[in-house]
Structure formats: C-alpha cells, structure tokens
PDB file of N, CA and C in Angstrom:
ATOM      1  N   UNK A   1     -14.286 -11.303  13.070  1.00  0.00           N
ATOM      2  CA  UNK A   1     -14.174 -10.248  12.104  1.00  0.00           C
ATOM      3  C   UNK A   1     -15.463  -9.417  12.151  1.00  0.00           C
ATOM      4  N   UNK A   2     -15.461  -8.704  13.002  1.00  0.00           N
ATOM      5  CA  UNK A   2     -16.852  -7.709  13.011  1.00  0.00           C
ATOM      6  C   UNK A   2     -17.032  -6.639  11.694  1.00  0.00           C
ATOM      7  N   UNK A   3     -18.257  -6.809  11.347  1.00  0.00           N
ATOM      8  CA  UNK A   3     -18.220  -6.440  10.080  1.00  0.00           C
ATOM      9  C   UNK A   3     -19.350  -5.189  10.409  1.00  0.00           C
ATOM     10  N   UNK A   4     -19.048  -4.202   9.995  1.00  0.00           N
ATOM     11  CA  UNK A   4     -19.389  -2.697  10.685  1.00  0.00           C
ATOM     12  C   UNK A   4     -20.692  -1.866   9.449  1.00  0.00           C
ATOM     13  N   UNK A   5     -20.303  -2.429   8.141  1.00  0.00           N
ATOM     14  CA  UNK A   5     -21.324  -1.580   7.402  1.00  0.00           C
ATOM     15  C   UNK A   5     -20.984  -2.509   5.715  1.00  0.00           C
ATOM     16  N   UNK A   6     -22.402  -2.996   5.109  1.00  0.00           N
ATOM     17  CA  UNK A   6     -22.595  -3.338   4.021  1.00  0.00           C
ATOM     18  C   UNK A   6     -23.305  -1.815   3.029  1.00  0.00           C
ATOM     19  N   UNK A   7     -22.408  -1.665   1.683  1.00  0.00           N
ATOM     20  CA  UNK A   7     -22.739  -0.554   1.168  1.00  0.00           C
ATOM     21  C   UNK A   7     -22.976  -1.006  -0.484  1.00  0.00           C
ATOM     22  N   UNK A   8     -23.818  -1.136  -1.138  1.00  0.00           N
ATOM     23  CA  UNK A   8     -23.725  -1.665  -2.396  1.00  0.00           C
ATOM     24  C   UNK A   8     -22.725  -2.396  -2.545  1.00  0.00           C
ATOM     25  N   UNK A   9     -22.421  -3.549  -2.254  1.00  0.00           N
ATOM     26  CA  UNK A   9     -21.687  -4.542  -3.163  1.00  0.00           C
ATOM     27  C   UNK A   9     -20.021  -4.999  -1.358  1.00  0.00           C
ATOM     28  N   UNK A  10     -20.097  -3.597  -1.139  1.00  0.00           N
ATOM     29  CA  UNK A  10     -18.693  -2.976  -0.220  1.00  0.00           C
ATOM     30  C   UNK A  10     -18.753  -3.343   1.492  1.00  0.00           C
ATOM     31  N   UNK A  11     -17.813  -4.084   1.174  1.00  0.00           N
ATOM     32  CA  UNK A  11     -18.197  -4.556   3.380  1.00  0.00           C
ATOM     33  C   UNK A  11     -16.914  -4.612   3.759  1.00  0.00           C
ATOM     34  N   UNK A  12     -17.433  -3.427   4.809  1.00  0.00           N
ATOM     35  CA  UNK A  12     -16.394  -2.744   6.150  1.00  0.00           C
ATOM     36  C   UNK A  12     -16.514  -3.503   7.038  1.00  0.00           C
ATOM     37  N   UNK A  13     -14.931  -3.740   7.529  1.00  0.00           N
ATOM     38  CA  UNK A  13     -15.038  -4.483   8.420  1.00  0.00           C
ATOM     39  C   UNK A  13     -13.544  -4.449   8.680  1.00  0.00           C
ATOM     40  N   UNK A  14     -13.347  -5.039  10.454  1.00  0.00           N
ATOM     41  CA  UNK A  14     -12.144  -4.615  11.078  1.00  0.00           C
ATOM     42  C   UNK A  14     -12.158  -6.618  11.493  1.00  0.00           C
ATOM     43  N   UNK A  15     -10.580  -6.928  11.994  1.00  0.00           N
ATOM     44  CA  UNK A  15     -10.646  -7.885  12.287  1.00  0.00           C
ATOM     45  C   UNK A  15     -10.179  -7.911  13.778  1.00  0.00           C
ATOM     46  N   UNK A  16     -10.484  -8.677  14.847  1.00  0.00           N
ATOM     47  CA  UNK A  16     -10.715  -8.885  16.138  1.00  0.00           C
ATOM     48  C   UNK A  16      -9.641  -9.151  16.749  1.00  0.00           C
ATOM     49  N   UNK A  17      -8.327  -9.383  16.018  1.00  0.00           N
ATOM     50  CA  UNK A  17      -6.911  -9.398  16.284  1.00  0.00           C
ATOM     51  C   UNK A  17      -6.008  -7.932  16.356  1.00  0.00           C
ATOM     52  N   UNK A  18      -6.747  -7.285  15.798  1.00  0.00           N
ATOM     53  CA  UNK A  18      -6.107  -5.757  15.107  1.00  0.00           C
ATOM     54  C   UNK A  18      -5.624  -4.540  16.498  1.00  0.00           C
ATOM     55  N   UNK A  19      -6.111  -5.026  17.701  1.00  0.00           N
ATOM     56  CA  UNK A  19      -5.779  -4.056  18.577  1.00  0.00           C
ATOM     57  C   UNK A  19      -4.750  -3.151  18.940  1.00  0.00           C
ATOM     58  N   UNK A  20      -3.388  -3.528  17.944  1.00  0.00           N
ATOM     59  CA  UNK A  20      -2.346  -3.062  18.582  1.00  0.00           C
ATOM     60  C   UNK A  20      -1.994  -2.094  17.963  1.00  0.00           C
ATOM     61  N   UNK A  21      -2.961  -1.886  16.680  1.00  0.00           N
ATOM     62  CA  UNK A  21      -2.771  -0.923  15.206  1.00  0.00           C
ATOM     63  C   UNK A  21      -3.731   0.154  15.565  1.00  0.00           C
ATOM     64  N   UNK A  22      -3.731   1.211  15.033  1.00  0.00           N
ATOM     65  CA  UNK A  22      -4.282   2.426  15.099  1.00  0.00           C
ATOM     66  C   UNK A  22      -5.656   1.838  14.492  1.00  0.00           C
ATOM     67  N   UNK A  23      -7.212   3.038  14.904  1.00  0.00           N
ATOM     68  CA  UNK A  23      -8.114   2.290  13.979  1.00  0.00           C
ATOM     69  C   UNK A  23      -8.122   2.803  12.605  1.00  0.00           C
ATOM     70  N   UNK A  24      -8.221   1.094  11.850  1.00  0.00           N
ATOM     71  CA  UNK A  24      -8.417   1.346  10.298  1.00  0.00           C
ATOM     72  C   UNK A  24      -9.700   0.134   9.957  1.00  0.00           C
ATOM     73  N   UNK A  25     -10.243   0.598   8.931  1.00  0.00           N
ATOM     74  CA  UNK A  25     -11.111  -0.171   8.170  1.00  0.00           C
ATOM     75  C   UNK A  25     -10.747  -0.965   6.781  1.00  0.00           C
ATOM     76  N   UNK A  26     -10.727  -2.367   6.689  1.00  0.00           N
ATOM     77  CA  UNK A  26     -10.601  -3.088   5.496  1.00  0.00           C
ATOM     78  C   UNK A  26     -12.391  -3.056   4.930  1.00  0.00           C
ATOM     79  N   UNK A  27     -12.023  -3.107   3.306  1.00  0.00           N
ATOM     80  CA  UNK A  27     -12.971  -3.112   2.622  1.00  0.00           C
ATOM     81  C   UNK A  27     -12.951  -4.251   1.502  1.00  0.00           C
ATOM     82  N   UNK A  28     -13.550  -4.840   1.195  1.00  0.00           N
ATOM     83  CA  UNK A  28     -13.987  -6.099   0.398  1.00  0.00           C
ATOM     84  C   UNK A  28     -15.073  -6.157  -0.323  1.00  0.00           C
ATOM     85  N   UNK A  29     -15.024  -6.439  -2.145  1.00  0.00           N
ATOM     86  CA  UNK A  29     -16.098  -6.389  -2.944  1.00  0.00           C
ATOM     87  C   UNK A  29     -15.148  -7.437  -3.659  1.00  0.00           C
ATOM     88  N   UNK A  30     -16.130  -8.467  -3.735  1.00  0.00           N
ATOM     89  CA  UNK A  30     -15.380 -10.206  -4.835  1.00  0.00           C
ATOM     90  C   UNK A  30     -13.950 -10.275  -4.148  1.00  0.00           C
ATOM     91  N   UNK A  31     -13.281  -9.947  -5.057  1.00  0.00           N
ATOM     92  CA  UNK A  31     -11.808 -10.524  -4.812  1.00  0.00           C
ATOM     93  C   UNK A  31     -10.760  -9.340  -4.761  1.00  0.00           C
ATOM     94  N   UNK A  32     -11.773  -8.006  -4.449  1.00  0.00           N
ATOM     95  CA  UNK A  32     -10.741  -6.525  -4.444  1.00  0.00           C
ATOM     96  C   UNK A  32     -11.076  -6.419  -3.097  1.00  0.00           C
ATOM     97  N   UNK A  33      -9.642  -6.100  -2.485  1.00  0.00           N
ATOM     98  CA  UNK A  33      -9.349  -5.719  -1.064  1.00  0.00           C
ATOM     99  C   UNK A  33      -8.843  -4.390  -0.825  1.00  0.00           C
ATOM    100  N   UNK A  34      -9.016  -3.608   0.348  1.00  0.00           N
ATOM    101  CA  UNK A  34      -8.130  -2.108   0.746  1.00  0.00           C
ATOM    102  C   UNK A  34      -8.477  -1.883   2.256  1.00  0.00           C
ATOM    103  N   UNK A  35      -7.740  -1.420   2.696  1.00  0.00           N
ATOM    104  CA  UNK A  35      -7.288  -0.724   3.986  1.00  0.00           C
ATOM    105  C   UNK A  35      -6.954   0.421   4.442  1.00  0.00           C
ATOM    106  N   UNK A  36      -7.897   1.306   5.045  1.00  0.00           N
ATOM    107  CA  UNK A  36      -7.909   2.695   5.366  1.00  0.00           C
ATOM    108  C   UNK A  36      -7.777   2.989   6.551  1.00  0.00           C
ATOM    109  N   UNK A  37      -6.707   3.742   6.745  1.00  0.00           N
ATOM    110  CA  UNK A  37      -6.511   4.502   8.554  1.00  0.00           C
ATOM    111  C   UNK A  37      -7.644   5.362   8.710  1.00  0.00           C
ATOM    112  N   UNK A  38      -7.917   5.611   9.828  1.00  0.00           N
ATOM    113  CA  UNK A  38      -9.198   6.482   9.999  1.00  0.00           C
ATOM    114  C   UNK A  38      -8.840   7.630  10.760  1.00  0.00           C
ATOM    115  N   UNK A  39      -7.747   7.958  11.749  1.00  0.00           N
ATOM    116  CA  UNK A  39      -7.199   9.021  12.012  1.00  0.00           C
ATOM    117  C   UNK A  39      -5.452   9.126  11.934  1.00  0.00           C
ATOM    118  N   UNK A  40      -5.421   9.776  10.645  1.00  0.00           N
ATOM    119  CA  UNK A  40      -6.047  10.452   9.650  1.00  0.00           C
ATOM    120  C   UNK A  40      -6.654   9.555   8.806  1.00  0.00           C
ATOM    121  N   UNK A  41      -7.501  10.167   8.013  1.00  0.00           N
ATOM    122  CA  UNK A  41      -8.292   8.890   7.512  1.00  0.00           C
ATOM    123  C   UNK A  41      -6.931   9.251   5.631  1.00  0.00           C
ATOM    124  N   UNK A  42      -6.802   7.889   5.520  1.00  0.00           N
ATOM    125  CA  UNK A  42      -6.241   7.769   4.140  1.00  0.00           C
ATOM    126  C   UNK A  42      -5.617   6.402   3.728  1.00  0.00           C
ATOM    127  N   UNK A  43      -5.367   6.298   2.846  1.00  0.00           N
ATOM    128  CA  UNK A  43      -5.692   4.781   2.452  1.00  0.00           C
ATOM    129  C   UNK A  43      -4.540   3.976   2.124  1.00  0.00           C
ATOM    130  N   UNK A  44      -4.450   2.818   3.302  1.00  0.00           N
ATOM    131  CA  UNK A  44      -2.942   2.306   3.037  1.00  0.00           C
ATOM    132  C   UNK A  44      -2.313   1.417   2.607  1.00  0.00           C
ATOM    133  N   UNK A  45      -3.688   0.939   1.306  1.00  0.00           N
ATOM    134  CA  UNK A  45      -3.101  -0.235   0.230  1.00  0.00           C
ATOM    135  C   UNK A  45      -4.807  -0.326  -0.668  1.00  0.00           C
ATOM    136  N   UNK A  46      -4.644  -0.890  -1.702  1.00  0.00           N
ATOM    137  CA  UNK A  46      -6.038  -1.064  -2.601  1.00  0.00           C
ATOM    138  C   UNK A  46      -5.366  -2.211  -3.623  1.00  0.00           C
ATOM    139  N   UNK A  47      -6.173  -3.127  -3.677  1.00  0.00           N
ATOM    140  CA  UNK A  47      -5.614  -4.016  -4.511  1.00  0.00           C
ATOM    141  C   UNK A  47      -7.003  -4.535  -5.186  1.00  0.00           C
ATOM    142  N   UNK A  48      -6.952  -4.460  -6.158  1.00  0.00           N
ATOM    143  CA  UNK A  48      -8.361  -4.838  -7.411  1.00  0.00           C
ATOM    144  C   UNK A  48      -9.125  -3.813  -7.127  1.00  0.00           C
ATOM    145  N   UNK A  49      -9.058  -3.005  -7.363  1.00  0.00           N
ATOM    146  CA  UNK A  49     -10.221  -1.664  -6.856  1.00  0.00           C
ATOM    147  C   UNK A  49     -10.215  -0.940  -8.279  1.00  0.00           C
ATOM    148  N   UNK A  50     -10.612  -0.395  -8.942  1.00  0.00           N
ATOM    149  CA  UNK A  50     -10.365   0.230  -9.886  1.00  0.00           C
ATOM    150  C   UNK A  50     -10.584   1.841  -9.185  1.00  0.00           C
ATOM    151  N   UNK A  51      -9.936   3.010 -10.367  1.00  0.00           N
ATOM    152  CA  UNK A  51     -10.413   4.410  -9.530  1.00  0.00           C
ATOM    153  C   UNK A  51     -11.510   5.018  -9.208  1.00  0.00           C
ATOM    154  N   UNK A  52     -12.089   4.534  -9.997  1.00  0.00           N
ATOM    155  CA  UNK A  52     -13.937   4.867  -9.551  1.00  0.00           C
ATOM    156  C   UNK A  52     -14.362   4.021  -9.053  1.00  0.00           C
ATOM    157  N   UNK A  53     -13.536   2.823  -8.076  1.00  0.00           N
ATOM    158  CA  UNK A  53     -14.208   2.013  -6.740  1.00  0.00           C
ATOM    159  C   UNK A  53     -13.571   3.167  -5.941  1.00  0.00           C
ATOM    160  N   UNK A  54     -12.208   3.123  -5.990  1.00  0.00           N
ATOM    161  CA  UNK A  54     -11.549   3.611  -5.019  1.00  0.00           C
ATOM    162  C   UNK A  54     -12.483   5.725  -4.809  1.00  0.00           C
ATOM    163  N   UNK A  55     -12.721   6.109  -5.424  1.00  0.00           N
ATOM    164  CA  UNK A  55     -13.123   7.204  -4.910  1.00  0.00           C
ATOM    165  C   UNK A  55     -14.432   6.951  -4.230  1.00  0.00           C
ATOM    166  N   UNK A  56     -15.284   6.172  -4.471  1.00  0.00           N
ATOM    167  CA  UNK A  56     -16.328   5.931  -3.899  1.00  0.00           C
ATOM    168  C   UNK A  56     -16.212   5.161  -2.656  1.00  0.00           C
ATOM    169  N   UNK A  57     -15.525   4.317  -2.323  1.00  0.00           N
ATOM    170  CA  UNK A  57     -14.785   3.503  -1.313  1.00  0.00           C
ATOM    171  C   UNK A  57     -14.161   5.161  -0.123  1.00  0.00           C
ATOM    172  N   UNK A  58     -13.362   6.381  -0.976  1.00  0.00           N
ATOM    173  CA  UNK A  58     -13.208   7.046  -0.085  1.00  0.00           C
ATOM    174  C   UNK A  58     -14.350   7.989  -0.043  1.00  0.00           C
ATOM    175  N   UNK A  59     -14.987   8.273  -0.157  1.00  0.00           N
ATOM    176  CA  UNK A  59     -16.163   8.974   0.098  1.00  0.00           C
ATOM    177  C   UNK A  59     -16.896   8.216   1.169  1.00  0.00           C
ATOM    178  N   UNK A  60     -17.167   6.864   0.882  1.00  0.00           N
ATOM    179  CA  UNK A  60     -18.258   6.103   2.341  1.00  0.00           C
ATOM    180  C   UNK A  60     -16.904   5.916   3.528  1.00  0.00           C
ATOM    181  N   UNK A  61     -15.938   6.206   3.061  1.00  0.00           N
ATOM    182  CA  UNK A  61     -15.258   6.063   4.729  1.00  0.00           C
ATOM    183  C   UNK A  61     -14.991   7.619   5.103  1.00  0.00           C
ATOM    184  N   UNK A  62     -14.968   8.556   4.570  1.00  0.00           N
ATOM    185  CA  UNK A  62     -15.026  10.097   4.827  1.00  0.00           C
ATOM    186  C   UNK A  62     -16.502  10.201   5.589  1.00  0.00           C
ATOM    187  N   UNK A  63     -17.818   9.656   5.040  1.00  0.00           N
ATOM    188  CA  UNK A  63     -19.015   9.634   5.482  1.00  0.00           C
ATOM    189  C   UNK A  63     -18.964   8.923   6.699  1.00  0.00           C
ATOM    190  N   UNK A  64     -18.384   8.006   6.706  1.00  0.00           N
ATOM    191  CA  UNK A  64     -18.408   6.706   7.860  1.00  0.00           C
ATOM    192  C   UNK A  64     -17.713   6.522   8.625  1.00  0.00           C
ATOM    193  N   UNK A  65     -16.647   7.321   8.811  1.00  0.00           N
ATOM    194  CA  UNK A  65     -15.720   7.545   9.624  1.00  0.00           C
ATOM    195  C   UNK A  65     -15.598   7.464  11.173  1.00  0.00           C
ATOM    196  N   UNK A  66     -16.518   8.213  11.880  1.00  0.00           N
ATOM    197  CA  UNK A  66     -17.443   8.714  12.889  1.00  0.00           C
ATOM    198  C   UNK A  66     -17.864   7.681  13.838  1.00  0.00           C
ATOM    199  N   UNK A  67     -18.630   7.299  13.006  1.00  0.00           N
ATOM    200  CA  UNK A  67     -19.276   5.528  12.832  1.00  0.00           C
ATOM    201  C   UNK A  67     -17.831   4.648  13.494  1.00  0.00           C
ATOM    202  N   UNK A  68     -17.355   3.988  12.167  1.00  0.00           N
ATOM    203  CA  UNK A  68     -16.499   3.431  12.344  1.00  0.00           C
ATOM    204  C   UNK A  68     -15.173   3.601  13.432  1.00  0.00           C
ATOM    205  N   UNK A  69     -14.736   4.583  13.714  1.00  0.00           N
ATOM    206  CA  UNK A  69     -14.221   4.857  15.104  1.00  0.00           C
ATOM    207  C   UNK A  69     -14.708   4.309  16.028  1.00  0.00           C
ATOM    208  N   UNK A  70     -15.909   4.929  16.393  1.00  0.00           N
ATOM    209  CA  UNK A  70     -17.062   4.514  17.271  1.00  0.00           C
ATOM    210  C   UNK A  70     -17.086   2.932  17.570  1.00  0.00           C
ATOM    211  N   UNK A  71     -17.147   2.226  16.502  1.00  0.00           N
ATOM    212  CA  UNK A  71     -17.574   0.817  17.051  1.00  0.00           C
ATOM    213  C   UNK A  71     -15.985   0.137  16.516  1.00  0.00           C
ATOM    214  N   UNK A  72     -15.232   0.841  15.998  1.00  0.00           N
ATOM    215  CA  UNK A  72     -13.476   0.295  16.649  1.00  0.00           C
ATOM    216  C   UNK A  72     -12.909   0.517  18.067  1.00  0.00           C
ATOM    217  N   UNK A  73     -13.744   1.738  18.530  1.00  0.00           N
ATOM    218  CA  UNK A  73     -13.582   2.039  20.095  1.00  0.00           C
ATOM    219  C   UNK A  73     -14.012   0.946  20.919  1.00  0.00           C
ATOM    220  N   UNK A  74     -15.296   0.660  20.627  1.00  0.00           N
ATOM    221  CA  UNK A  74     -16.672   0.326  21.543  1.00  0.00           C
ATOM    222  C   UNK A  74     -15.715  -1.001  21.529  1.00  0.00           C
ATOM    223  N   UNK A  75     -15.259  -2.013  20.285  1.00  0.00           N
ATOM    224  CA  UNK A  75     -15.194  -3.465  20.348  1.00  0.00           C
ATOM    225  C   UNK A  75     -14.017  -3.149  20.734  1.00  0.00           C
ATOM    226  N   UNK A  76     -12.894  -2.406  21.049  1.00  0.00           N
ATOM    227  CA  UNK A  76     -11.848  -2.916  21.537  1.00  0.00           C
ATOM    228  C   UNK A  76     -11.690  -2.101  23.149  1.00  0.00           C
ATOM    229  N   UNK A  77     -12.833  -1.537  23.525  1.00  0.00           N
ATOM    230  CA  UNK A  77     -13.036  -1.194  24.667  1.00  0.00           C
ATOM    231  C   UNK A  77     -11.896  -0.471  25.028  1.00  0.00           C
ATOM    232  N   UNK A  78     -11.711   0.888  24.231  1.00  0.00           N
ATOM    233  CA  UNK A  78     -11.160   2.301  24.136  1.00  0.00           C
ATOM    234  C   UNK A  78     -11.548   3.537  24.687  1.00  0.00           C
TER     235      UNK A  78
END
C-alpha cells in the first residue's frame, strides 16, 4: 500500500493491487475513508468524512493531483 502524502491528520495512498482501475487516491483519517478518481478528478465514495473534511480532502487532491498521477504512473510503470 504505497502511501503517497501525509497532510494534517489525512493519508493518501493507493493500494498495489489497483492496476486495472483508472488512477484514484484513497484517503484515511481514524476510521473515515474516501476514494477519488484523479482523471477526472472527483470523488467516488466518502464514508465518515464530515463536509468540511470532505472540502478540504478536495482541495489537497485538486493541489495534489499532479503529484499523485505521477507516482500512480511511476509505481505501476505507465
């Protein structure tokens, strides 16, 4: 489970099985989980997130996007 970026509390991270799926980023804080496509980037489940996680959650993957492509490319050798 390569874990791509720790952000206050929030850790991105893709899992090492995922190759056959478009790239997306899962996000994890305690026991709230979500999953974001990255092209297009938008978000395709949130569970324990409240709305002011979730907008801030989409703001660091709008910021991080770039990034995160990048080393979903790099580890699945794209």
């Amino acid at each position: 489970m390569p874990t791509v970026l720790y952000y206050r509390g929030y850790k991105f991270f893709f899992y090492s099985n995922e190759n056959d799926e478009p790239p997306h980023i899962h996000v994890t804080k305690g026991d709230a989980n979500a999953k974001w496509w990255l092209l297009p980037i938008a978000e395709e489940y949130s569970y324990g997130f409240n709305a002011n996680e979730r907008r801030v959650i989409a703001k660091i993957v709008n910021e991080y996007s770039e990034s995160f492509i990048k080393k979903w490319n790099g580890y699945f050798a794209r």
